[in-house]
Protein backbone atom coordinates (compact mmCIF):
# COMPACT_ATOMS: atom_id res chain seq x y z
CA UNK A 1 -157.35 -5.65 104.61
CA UNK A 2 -160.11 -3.72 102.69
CA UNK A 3 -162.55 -6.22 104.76
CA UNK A 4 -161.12 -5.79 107.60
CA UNK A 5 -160.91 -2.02 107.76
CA UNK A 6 -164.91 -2.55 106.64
CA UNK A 7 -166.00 -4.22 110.09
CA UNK A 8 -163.67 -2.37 112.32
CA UNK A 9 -165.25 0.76 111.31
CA UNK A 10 -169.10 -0.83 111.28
CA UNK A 11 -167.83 -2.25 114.77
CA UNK A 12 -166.94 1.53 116.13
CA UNK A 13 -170.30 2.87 115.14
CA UNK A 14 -172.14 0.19 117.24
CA UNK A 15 -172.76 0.09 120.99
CA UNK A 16 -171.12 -2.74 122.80
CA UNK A 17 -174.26 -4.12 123.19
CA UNK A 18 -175.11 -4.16 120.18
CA UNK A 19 -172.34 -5.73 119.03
CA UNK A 20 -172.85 -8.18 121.88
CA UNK A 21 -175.92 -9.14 120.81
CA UNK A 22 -175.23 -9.53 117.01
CA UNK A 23 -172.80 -12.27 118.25
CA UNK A 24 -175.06 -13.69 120.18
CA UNK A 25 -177.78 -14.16 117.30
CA UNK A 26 -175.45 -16.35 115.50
CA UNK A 27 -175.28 -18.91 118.33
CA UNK A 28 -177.14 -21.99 118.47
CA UNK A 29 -178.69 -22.93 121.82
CA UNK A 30 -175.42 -25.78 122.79
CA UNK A 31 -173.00 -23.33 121.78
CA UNK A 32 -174.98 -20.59 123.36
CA UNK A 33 -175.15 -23.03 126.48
CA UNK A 34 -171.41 -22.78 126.66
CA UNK A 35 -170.79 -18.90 125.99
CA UNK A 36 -172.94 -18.00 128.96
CA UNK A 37 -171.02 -20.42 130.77
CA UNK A 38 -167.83 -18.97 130.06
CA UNK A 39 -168.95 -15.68 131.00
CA UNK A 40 -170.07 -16.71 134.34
CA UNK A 41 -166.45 -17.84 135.02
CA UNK A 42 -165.10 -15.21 133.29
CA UNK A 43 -167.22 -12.16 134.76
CA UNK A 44 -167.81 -12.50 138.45
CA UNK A 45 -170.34 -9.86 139.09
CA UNK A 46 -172.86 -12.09 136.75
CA UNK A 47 -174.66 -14.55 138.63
CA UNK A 48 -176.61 -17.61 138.25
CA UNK A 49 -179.36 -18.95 140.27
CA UNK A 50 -183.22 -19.90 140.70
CA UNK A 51 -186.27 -17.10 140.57
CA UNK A 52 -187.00 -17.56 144.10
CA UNK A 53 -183.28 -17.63 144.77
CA UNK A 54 -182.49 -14.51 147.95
CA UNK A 55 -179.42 -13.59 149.93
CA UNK A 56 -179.25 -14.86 153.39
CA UNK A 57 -181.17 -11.39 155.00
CA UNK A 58 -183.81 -11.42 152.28
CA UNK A 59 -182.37 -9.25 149.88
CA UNK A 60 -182.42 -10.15 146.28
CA UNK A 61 -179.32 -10.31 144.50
CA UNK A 62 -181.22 -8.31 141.61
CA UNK A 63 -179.86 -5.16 141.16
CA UNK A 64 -179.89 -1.63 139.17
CA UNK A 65 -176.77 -0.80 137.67
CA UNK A 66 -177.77 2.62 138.35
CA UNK A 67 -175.96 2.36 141.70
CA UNK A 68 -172.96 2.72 139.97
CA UNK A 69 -173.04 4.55 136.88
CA UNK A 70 -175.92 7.37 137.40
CA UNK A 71 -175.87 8.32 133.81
CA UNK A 72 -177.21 4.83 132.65
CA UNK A 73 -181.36 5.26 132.15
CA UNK A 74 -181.33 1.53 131.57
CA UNK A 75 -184.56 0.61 134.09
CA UNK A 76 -183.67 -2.58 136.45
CA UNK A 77 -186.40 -5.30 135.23
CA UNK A 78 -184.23 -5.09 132.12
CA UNK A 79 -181.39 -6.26 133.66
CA UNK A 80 -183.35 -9.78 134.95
CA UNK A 81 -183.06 -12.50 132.23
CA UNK A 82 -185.35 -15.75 133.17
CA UNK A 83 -184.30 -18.19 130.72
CA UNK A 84 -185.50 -20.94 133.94
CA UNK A 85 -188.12 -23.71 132.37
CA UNK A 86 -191.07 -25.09 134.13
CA UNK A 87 -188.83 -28.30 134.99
CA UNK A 88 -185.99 -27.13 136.30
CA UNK A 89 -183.92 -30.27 135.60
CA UNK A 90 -185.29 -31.36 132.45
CA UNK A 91 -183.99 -34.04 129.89
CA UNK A 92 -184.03 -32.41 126.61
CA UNK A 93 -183.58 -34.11 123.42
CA UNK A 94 -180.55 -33.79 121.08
CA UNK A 95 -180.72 -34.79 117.46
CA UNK A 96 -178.28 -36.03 115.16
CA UNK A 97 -177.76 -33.53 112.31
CA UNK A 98 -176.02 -35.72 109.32
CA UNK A 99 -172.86 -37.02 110.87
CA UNK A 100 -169.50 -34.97 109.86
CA UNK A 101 -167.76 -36.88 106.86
CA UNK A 102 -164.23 -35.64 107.86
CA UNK A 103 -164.67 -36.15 111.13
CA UNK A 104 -165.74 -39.69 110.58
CA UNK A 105 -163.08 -40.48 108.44
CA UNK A 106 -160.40 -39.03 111.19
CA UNK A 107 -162.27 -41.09 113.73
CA UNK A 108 -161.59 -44.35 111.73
CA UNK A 109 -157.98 -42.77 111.27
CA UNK A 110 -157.91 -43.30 115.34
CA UNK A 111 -158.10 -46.82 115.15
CA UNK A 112 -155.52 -47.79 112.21
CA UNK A 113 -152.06 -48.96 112.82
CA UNK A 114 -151.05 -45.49 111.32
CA UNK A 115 -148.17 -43.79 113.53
CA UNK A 116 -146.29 -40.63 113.86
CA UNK A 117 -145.67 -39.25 110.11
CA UNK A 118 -147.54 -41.59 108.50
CA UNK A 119 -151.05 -40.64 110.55
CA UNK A 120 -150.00 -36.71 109.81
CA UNK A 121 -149.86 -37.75 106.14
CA UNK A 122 -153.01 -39.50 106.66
CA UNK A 123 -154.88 -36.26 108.07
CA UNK A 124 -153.74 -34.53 105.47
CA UNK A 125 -154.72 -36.90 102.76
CA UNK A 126 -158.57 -36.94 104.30
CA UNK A 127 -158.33 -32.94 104.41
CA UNK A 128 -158.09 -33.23 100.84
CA UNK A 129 -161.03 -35.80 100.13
CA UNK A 130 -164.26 -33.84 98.89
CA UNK A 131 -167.15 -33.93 100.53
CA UNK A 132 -168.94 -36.21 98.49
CA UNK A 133 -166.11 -38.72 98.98
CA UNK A 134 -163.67 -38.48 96.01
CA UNK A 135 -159.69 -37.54 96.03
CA UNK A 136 -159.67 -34.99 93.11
CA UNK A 137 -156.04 -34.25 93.41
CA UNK A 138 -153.06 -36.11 91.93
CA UNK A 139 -150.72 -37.99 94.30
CA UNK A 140 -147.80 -35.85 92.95
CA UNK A 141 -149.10 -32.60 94.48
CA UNK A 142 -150.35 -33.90 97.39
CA UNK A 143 -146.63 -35.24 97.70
CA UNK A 144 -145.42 -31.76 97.16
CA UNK A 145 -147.95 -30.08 99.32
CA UNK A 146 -146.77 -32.32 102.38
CA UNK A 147 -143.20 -31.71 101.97
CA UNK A 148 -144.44 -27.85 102.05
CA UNK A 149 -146.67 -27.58 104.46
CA UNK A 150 -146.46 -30.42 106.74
CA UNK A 151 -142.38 -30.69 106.13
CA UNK A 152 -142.22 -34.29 105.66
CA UNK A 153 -140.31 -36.02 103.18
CA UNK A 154 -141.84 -38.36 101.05
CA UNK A 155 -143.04 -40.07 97.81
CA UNK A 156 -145.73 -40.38 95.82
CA UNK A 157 -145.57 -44.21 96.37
CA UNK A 158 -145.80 -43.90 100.03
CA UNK A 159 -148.74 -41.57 99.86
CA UNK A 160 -150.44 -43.97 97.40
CA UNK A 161 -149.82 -46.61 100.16
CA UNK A 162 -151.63 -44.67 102.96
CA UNK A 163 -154.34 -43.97 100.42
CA UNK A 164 -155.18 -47.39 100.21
CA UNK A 165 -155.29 -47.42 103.77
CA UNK A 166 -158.09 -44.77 103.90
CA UNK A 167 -159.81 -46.29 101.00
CA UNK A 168 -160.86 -49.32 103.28
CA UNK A 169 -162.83 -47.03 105.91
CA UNK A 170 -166.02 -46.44 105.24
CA UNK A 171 -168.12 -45.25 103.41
CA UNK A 172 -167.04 -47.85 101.00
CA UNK A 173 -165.47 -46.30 97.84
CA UNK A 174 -164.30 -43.24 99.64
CA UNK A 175 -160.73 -41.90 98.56
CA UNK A 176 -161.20 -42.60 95.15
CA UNK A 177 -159.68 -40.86 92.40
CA UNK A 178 -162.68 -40.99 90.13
CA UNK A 179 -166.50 -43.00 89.55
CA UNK A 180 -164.59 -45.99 88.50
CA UNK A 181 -162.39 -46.46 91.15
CA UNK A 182 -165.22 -45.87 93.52
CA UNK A 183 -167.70 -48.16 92.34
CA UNK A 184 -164.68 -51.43 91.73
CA UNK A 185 -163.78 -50.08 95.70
CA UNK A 186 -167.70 -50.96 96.21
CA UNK A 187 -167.52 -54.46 94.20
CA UNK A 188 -164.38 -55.76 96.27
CA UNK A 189 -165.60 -55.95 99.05
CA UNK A 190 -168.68 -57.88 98.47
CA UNK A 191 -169.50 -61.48 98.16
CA UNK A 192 -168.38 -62.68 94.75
CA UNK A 193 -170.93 -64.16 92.54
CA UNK A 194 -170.99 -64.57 89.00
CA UNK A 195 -173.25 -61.10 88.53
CA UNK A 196 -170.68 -58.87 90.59
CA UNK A 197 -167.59 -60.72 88.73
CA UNK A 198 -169.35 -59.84 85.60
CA UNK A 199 -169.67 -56.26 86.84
CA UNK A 200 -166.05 -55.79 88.24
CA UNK A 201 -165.40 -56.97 84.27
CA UNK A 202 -167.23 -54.43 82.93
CA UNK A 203 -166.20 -51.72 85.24
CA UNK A 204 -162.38 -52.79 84.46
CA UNK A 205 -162.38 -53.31 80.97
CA UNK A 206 -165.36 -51.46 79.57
CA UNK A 207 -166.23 -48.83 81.74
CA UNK A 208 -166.68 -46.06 78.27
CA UNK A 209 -169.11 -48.12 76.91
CA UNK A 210 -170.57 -48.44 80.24
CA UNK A 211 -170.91 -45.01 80.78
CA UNK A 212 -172.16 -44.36 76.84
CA UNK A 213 -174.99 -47.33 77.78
CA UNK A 214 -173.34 -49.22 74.65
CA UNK A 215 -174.53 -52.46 75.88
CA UNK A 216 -174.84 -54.22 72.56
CA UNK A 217 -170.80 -53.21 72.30
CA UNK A 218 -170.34 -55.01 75.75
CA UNK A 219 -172.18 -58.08 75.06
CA UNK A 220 -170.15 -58.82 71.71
CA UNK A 221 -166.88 -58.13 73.36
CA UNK A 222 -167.54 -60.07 76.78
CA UNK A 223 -170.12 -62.73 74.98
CA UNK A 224 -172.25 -62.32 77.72
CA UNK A 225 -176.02 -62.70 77.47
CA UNK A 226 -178.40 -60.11 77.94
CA UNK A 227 -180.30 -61.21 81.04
CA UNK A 228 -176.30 -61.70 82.34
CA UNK A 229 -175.39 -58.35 81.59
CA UNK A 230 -178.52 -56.54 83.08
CA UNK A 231 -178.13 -58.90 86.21
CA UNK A 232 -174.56 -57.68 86.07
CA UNK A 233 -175.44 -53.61 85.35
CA UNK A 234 -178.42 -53.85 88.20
CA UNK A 235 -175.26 -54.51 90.45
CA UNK A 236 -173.30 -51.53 89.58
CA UNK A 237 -176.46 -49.18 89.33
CA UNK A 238 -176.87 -49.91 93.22
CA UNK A 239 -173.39 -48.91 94.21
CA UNK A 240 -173.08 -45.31 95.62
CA UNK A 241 -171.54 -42.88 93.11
CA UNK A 242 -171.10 -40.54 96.04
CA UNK A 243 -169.64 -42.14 99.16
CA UNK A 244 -169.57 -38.49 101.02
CA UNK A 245 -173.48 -38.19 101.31
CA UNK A 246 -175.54 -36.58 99.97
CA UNK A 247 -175.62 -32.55 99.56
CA UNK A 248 -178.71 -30.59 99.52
CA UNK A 249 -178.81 -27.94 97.61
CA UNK A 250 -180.24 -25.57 99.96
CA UNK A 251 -178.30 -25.41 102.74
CA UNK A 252 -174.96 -27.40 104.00
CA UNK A 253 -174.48 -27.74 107.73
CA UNK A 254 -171.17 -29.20 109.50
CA UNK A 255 -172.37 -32.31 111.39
CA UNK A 256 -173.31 -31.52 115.04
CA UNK A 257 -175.82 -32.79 117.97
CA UNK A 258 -178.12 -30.31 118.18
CA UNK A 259 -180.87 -29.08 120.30
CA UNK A 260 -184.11 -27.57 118.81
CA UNK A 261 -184.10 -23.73 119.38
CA UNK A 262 -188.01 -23.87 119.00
CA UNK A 263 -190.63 -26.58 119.60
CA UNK A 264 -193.88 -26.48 117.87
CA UNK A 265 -196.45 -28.55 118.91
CA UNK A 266 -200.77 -28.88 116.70
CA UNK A 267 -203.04 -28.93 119.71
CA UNK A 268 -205.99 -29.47 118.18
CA UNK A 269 -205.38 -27.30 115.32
CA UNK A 270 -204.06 -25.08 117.31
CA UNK A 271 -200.04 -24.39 116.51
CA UNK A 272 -197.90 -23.77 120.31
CA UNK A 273 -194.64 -22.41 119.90
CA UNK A 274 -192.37 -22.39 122.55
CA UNK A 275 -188.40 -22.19 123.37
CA UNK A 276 -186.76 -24.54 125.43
CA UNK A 277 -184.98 -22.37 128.07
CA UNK A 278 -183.66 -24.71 130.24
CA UNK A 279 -180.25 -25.40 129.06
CA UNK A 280 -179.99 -21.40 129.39
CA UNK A 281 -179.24 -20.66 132.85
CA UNK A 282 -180.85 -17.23 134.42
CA UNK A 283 -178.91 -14.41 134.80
CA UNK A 284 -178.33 -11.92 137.02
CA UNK A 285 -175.96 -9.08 139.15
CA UNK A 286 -174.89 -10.19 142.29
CA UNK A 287 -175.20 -7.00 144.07
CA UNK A 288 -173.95 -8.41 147.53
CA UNK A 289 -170.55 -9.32 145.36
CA UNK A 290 -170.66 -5.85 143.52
CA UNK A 291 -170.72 -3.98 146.36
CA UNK A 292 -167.86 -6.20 147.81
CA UNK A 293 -165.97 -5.56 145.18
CA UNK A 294 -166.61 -1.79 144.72
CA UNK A 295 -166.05 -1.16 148.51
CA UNK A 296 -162.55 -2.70 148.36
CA UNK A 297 -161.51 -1.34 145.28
CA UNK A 298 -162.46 2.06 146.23
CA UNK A 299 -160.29 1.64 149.49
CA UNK A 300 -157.18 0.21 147.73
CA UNK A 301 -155.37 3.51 148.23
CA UNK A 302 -153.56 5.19 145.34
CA UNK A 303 -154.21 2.24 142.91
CA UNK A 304 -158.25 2.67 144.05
CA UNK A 305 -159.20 4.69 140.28
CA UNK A 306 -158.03 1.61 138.72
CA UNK A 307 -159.34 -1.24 140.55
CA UNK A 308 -162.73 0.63 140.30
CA UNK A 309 -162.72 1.21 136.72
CA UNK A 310 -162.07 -2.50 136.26
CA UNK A 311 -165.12 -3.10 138.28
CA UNK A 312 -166.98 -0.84 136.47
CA UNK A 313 -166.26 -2.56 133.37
CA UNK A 314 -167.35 -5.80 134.61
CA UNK A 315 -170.37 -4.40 135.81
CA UNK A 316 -170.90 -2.54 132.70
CA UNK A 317 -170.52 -6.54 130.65
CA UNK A 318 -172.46 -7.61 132.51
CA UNK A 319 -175.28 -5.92 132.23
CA UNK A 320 -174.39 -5.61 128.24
CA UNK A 321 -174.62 -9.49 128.38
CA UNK A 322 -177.95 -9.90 130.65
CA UNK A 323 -179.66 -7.46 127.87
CA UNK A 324 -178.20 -9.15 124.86
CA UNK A 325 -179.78 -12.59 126.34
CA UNK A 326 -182.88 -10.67 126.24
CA UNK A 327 -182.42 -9.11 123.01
CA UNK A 328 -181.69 -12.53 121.08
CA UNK A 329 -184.45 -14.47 123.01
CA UNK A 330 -186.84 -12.03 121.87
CA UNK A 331 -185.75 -11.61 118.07
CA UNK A 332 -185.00 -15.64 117.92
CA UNK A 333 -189.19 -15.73 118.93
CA UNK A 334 -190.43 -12.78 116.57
CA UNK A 335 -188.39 -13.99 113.67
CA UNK A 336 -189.57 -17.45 114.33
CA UNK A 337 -193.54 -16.18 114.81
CA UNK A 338 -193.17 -14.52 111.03
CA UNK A 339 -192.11 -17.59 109.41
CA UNK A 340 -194.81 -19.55 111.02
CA UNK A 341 -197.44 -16.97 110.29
CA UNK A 342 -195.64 -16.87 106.55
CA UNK A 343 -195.70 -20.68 106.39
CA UNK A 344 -198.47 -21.25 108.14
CA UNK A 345 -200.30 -23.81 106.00
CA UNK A 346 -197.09 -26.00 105.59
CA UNK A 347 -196.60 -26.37 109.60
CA UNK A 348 -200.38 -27.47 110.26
CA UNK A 349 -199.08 -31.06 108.31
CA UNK A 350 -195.99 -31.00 106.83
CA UNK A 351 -196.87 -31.45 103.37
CA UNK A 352 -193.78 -29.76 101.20
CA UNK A 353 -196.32 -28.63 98.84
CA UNK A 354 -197.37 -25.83 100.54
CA UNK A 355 -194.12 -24.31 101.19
CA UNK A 356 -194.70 -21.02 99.61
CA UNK A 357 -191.73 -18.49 97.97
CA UNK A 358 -190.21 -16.80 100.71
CA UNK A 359 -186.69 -15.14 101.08
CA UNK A 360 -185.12 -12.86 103.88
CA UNK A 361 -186.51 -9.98 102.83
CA UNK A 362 -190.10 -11.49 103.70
CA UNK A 363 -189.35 -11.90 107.12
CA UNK A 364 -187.41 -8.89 107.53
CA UNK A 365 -190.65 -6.90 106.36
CA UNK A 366 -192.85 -8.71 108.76
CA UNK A 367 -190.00 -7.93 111.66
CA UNK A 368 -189.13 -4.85 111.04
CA UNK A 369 -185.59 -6.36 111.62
CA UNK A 370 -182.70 -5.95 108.97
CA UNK A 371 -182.29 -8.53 106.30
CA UNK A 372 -179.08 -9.41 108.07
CA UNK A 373 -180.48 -9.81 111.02
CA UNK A 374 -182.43 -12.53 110.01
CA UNK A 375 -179.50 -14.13 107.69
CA UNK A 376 -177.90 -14.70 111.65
CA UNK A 377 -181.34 -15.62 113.50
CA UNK A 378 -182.07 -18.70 110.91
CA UNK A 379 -178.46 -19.79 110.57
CA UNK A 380 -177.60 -22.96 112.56
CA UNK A 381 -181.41 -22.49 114.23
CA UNK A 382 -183.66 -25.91 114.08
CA UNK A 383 -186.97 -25.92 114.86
CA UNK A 384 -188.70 -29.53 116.72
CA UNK A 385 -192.26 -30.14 114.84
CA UNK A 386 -194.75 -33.07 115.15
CA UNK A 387 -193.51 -34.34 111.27
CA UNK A 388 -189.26 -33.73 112.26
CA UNK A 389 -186.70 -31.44 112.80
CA UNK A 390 -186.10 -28.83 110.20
CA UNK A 391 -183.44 -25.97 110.02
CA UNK A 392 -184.97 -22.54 109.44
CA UNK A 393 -182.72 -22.33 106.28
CA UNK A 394 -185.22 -24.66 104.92
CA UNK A 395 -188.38 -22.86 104.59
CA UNK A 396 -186.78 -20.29 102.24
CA UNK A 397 -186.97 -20.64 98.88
CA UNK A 398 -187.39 -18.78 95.44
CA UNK A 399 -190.52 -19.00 93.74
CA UNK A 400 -192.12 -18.88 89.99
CA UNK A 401 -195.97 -18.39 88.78
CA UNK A 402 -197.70 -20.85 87.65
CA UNK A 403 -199.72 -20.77 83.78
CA UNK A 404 -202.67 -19.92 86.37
CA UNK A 405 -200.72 -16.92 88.00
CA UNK A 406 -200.14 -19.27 91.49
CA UNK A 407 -196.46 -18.06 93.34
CA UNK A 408 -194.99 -21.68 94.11
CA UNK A 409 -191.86 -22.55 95.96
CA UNK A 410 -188.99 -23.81 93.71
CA UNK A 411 -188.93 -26.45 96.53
CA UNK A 412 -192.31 -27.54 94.78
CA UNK A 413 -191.64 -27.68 91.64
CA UNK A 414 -188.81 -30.09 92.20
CA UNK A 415 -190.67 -32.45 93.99
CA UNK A 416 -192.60 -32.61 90.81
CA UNK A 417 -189.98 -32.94 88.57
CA UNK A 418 -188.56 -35.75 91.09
CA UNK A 419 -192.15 -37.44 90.61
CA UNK A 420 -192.46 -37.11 87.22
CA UNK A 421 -189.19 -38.91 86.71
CA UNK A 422 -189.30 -41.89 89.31
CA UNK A 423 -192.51 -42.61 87.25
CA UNK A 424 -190.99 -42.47 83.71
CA UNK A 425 -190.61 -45.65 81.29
CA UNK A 426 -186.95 -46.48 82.07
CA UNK A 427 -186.26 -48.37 78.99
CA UNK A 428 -187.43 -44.78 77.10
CA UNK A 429 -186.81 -42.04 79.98
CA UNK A 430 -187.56 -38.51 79.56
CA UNK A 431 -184.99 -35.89 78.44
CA UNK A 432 -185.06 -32.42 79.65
CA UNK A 433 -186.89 -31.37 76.67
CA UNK A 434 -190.12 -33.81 77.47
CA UNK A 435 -190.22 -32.91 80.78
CA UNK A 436 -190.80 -29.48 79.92
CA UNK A 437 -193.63 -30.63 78.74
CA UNK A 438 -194.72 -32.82 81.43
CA UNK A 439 -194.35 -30.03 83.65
CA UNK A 440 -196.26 -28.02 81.72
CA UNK A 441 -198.91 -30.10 81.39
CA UNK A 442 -199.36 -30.02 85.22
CA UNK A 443 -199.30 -26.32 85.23
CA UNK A 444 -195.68 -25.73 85.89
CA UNK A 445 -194.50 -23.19 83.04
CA UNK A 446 -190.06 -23.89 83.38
CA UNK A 447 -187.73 -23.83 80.76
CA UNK A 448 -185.34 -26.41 79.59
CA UNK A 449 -182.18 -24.84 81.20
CA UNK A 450 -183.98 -24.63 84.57
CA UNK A 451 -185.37 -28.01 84.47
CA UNK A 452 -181.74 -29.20 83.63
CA UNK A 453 -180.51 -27.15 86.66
CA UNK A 454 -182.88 -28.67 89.29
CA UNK A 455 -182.60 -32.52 87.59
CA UNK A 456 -178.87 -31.48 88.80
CA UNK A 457 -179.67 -30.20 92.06
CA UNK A 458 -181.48 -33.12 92.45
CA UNK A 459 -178.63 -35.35 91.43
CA UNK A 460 -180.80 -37.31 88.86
CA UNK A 461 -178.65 -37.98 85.47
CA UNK A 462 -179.22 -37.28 82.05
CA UNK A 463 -182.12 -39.07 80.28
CA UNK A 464 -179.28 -41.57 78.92
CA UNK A 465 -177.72 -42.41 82.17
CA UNK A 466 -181.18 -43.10 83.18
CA UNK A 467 -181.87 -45.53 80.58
CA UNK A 468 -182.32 -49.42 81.71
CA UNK A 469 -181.68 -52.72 79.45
């Protein structure tokens, strides 16, 4: 309630177009797309329709609001958005951002022989699958939580029976309860040979050991050799621990299609940056229809005050809306212009490198725009460059100095630290402790706990996990 109270008073202090455009900052360009097309249905004083685009007698249908509120000292070539591209029917490109995990699952869920309660018990089991693929909670409660919530009767067994039923979508291994269950999940369903029936062994029978890299333990037990067992471990070490995906640690987006809110193109050294405005249709007031409306309204007899105030007001959003299309175009681009200028040496190639520190407040100094201003402009925004499509989330990062005083990007130093280990002796790989020192040695001053933190990040083990035969 506290909250709530919060932005309802922040709310009454701002303008409505203010507020208008704050909304509109959040948007990415599809689901921008599809506001302004709801407010073209919604509002019809707003109008869409081509630069050159005049009324049957020659007169535009751009107009002053001033006609009809004389108080307004907004000038008219404010209230003239042209969002129109050089091709006015071009084919843009959509990109796939990492395909929702839920939302694949339910897909699958489509096309089982799952019916009426069962499917419902179904959803609900997949809402409760993390998102790197595992069930964490016990069948019990999610029994009990069904009954609750979805008010259907039934038992632990019969939940454990759907689960298996979800367990055989893939990703293969998702649903389990736990590392073991996903990686036997894995095994099952491949060919059987004599390494992965050695494996499913181990995983059944010996998984502690396993997991402790007691391999002399496993060999007396199983009296297997030790090229057998290392044939058999090299099958479970290429299973995937985490059917959900991967999660990067610096930013987690829900699945969509997207279309790049900027384009940046190297001409010759030279970096372009543009915004694709064709998918955002220009905007306008259709005088011709405003005066239409405002004539008849202001003839309607007694109920006239009304029917002209509710013009008014649609007048009045939609000239709110034409400047808060303007407003976000324009901070999208200077936002965008500060990063570049900020990252500058990173865009000319791509090289993660030279990423350099840089949080919100950087940007917000170079923009002269509030730090929360710029939270909304790089949130769901992706930017098209010759080397791939990046979200602006990505280019901010925390820094450290190096023993020579360099600012780096944190984003650096784990690319290091991700070298440094893919190039380690694997039958003696390096513990936290020793890549401090590695690290150090290439100029990187970082303590234990931090390396430990971004080994995590990086979801690389523990120096024993590591460890081959």
């Amino acid at each position: 309630m506290l909250k709530q109270g919060l932005q309802q008073k922040l709310q009454q202090g701002l303008s409505p177009l203010q507020i208008q455009t704050i909304k509109l900052l959040e948007l990415p360009t599809l689901e921008l797309e599809q506001r302004i097309k709801k407010e073209l249905e919604e509002n019809p004083v707003l109008d869409e329709a081509a630069p050159s685009e005049e009324s049957e007698d020659g007169e535009s249908k751009n107009v002053s609001l001033s006609d009809y509120n004389q108080d307004d000292s907004t000038p008219s070539y404010r209230l003239y958005v042209n969002n129109q591209g050089k091709d006015l029917k071009p084919q843009y490109n959509t990109f796939s951002v990492k395909e929702s995990f839920h939302q694949n699952l339910e897909m699958q869920l489509g096309y089982s022989d799952l019916k009426g309660d069962d499917r419902k018990i179904a959803m609900f089991v997949i809402g409760s699958i993390d998102d790197d693929g595992y069930l964490r909670r016990d069948i019990e409660s999610l029994t009990d939580d069904i009954a609750f919530r979805l008010n259907i009767e039934t038992t632990p067994e019969h939940v454990e029976r759907i689960l298996k039923v979800i367990q055989e979508f893939e990703p293969v291994g998702v649903g389990a309860r736990d590392l073991r269950e996903c990686l036997l999940l894995q095994l099952r369903v491949k060919e059987q040979t004599p390494e992965r029936k050695r494996a499913e062994e181990i995983l059944e029978n010996y998984f502690e050991e396993f997991s402790r890299k007691h391999y002399d333990k496993i060999m007396a037990r199983t009296g297997m050799s030790k090229d057998e067992l290392k044939d058999a471990v090299d099958e479970i070490v290429h299973l995937n621990p985490r059917p959900g995906g991967q999660i990067d640690d610096s930013y987690v987006e829900q699945a969509q299609q997207i279309v790049p809110d900027f384009i940046l193109e190297n001409k010759d050294g030279e970096l372009l940056l543009t915004m694709p405005k064709f998918s955002v249709p220009e905007l306008r007031v259709n005088k011709r229809y405003a005066d239409l409306l405002m004539n008849s309204a202001a003839s309607s007899g007694k109920r006239g005050k009304e029917a002209v105030s509710f013009v008014k007001q649609k007048l009045d959003s939609a000239k709110w809306f034409v400047e808060a299309i303007k407003q976000r175009q324009n901070t999208l681009q200077n936002t965008m212009k500060a990063i570049l200028d900020f990252q500058h040496d990173f865009f000319m190639d791509g090289d993660e490198a030279k990423l350099k520190p840089m949080v919100l407040k950087n940007i917000a100094e170079k923009t002269g725009l509030d730090i929360s201003t710029i939270s909304r402009v790089v949130n769901c925004k992706y930017i098209q460059t010759n080397f791939g499509v990046y979200p602006l989330k990505y280019f901010f990062s925390e820094g450290m100095k190096t023993e020579s005083g360099d600012e780096v990007s944190t984003r650096e130093i784990k690319k290091v630290l991700s070298e440094s280990i893919a190039a380690e002796d694997k039958k003696k790989p390096l513990t936290d402790e020793e890549l401090v020192n590695v690290l150090s040695q290439k100029g990187y001053k970082v303590a234990r706990r931090t390396v430990a933190k971004y080994r995590e990040q990086l979801n690389i083990p523990i120096a024993r996990m590591r460890k081959e035969i």
